[in-house]
Each structure stands twice: as structure tokens, then as C-alpha cells.
C-alpha atoms as a PDB file:
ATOM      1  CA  UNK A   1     -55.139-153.176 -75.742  1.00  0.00           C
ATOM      2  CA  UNK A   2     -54.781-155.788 -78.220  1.00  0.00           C
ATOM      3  CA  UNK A   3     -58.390-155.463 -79.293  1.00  0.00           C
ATOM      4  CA  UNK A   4     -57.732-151.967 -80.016  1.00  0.00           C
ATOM      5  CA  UNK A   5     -55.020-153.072 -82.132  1.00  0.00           C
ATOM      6  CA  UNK A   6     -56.743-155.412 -84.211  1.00  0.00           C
ATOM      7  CA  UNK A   7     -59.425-152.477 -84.687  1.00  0.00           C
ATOM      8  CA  UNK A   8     -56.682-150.188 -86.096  1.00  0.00           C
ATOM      9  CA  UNK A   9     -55.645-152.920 -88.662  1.00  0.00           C
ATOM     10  CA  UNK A  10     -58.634-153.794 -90.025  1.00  0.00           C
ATOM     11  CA  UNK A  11     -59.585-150.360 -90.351  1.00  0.00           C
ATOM     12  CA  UNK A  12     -56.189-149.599 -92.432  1.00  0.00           C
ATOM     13  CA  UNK A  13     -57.217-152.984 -94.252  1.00  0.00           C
ATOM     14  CA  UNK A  14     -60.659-151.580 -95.458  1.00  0.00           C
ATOM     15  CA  UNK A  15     -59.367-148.232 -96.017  1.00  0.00           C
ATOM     16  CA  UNK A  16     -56.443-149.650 -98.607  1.00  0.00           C
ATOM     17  CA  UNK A  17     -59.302-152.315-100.373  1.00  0.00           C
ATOM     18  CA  UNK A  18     -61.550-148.992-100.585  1.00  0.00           C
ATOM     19  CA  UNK A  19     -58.639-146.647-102.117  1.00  0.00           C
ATOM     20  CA  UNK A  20     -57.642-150.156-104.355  1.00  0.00           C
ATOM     21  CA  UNK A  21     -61.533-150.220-105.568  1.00  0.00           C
ATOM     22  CA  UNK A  22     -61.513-146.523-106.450  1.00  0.00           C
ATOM     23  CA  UNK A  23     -63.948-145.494-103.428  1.00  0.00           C
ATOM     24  CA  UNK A  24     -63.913-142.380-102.333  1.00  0.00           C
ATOM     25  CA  UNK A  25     -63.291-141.689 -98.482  1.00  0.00           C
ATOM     26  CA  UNK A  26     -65.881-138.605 -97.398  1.00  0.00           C
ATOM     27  CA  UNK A  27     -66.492-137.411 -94.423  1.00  0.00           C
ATOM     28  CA  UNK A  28     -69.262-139.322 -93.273  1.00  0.00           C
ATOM     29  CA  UNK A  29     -67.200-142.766 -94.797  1.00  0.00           C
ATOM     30  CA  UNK A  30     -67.956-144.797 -91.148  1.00  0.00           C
ATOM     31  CA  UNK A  31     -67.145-148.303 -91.014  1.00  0.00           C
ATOM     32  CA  UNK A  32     -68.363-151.266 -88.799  1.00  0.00           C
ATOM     33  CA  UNK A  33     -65.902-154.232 -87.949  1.00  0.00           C
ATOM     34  CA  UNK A  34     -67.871-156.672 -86.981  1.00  0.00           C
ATOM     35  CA  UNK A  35     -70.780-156.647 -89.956  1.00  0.00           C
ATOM     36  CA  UNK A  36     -67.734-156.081 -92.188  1.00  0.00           C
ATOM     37  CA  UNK A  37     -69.605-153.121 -94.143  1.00  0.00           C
ATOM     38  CA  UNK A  38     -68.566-149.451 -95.127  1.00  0.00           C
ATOM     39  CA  UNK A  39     -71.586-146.814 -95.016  1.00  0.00           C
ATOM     40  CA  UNK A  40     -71.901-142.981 -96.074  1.00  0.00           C
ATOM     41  CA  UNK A  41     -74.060-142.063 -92.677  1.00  0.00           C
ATOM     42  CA  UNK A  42     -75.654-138.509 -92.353  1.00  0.00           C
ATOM     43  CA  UNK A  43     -76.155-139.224 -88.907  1.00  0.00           C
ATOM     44  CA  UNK A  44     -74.764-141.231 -86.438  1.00  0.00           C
ATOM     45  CA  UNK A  45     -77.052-142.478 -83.246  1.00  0.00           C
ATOM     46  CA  UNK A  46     -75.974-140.761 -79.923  1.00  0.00           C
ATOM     47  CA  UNK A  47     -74.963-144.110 -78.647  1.00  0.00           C
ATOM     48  CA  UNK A  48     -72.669-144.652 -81.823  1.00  0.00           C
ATOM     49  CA  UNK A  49     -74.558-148.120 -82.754  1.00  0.00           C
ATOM     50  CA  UNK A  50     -76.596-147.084 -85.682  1.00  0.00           C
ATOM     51  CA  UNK A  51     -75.820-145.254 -88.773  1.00  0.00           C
ATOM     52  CA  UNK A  52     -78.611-143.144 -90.454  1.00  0.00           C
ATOM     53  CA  UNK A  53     -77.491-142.936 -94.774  1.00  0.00           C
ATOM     54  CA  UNK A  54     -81.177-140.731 -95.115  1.00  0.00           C
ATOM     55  CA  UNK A  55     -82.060-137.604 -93.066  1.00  0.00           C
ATOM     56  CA  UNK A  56     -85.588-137.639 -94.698  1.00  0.00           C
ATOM     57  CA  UNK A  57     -87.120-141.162 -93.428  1.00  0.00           C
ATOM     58  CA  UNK A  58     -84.422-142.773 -91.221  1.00  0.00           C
ATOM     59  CA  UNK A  59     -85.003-145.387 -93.516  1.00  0.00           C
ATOM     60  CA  UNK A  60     -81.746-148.239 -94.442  1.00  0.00           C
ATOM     61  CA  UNK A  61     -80.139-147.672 -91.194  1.00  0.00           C
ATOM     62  CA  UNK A  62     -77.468-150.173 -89.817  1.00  0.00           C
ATOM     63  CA  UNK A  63     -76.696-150.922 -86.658  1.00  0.00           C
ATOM     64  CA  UNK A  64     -73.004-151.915 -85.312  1.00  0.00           C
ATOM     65  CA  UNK A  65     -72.858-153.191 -81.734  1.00  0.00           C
ATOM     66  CA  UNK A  66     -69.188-152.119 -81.219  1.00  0.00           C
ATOM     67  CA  UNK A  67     -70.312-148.807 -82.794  1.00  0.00           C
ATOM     68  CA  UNK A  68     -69.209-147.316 -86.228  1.00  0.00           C
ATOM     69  CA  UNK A  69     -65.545-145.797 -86.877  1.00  0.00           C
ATOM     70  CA  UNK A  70     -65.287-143.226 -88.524  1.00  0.00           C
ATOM     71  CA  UNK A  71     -62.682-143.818 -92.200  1.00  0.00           C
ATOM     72  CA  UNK A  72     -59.890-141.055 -92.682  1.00  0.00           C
ATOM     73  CA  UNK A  73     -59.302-140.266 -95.727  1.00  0.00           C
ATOM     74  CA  UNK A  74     -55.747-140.281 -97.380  1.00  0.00           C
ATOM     75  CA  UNK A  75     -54.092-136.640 -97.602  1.00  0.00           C
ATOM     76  CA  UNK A  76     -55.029-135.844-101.412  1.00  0.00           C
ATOM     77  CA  UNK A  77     -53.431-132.705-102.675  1.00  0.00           C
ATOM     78  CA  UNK A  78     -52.092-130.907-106.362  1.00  0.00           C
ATOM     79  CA  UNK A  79     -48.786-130.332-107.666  1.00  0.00           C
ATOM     80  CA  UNK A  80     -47.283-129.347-110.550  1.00  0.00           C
ATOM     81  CA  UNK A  81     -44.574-130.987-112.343  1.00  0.00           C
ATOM     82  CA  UNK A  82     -43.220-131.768-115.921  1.00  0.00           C
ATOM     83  CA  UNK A  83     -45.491-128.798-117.140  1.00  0.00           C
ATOM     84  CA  UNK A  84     -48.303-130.373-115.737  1.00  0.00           C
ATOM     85  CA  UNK A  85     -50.743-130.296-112.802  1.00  0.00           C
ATOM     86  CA  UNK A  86     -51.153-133.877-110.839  1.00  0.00           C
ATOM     87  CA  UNK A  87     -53.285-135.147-108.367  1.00  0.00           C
ATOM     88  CA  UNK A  88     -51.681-137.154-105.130  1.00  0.00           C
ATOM     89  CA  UNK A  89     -53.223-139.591-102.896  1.00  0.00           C
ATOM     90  CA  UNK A  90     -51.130-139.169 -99.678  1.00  0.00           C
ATOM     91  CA  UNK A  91     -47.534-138.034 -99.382  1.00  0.00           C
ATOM     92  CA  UNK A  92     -45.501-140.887 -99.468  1.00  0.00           C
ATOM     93  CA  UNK A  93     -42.975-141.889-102.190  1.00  0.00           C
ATOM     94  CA  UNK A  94     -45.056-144.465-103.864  1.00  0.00           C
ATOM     95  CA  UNK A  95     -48.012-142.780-103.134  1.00  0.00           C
ATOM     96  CA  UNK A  96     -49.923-142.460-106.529  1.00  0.00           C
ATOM     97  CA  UNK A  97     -50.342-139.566-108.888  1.00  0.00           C
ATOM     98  CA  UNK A  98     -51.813-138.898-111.957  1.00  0.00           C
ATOM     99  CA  UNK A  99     -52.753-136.104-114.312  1.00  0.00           C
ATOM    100  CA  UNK A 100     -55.862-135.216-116.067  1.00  0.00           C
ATOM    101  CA  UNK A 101     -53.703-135.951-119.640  1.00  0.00           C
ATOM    102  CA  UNK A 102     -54.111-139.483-118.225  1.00  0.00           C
ATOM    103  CA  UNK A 103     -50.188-139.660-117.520  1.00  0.00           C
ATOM    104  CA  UNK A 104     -49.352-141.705-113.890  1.00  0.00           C
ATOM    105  CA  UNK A 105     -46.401-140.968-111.663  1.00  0.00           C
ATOM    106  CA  UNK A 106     -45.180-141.805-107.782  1.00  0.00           C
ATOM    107  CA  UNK A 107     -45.176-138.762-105.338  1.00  0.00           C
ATOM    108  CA  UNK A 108     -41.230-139.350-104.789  1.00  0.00           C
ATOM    109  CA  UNK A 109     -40.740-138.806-108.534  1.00  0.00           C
ATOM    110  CA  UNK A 110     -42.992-135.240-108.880  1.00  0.00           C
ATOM    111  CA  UNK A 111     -41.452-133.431-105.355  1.00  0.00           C
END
């Protein structure tokens, strides 16, 4: 159980230092604990251990021994406010916003 807890926290870490670094969470965003690395996979083995980034030659695969997790992205969504439309990166109330005018705002201060 505790294992399972450390997983979940060091997943939230890596998703947090991705959304910090400006990476964007797809998809196929997968993430391995132990090797410490995120990936974009295409395909993921059936036994979960390797992740395939090319469909065409296999070729740059990783493998993960406690198998790769797949990264959930944070809820990003649109609303409009102060004449303007904003993009939002989850829906808490420091959760950041910003326009395409460049202008920055919190969630809590746009709803």
C-alpha cells in the first residue's frame, strides 16, 4: 500500500515539474518511476514494460520494469472574462490563466 503511495506522489511530482517546464501532457505522456524519464509512446508492450515512441521501426524504445504510467493531464478549458477569452490549466483558484493579449490571471479571479 505504501508503495502505491509513493507511486502516486512522484507521479504528481513529475506532472507539476512538466506543467512548471511548459510540457505539454498528451495522451500518450507515460512515465517510468524508476528510470526517472517521461516518454510520448505510440505503443505500449502488452506486458506494460516497454514503450514504443515510433510505429514505423520500433526503433528508441524504453523499457520500465515496474511498467509505464500513464500522465493525466490537468483539466484545460476557455472562459471569457474582462472582454476577453482565457485559457485555464485546471479549475482551482490559483490555477493559472492567461489570454492570447498576453494578460495573466488566477481561475478564482475570472469565475
Amino acid at each position: 500500500m505504501q508503495k502505491k503511495i509513493w507511486i502516486g506522489i512522484g507521479a504528481l511530482a513529475v506532472i507539476a515539474l512538466l506543467a512548471l517546464a511548459g510540457y505539454v501532457i498528451t495522451d500518450k505522456t507515460h512515465y517510468c518511476e524508476s528510470r526517472g524519464i517521461v516518454m510520448e509512446c505510440e505503443s505500449i508492450s502488452g506486458s506494460g514494460l516497454r514503450c514504443y515512441p515510433n510505429l514505423v521501426d520500433n526503433k528508441g524504445y524504453r523499457d520500465c520494469k515496474e511498467g509505464w504510467i500513464k500522465l493525466k493531464g490537468v483539466d484545460e478549458f476557455n472562459i471569457f472574462a474582462n472582454g476577453e477569452m482565457y485559457r485555464c490549466f485546471g479549475k482551482e483558484l490559483y490555477s493559472k490563466c492567461s489570454s492570447p493579449k498576453g494578460r495573466e490571471a488566477y481561475y478564482g479571479e475570472l469565475k
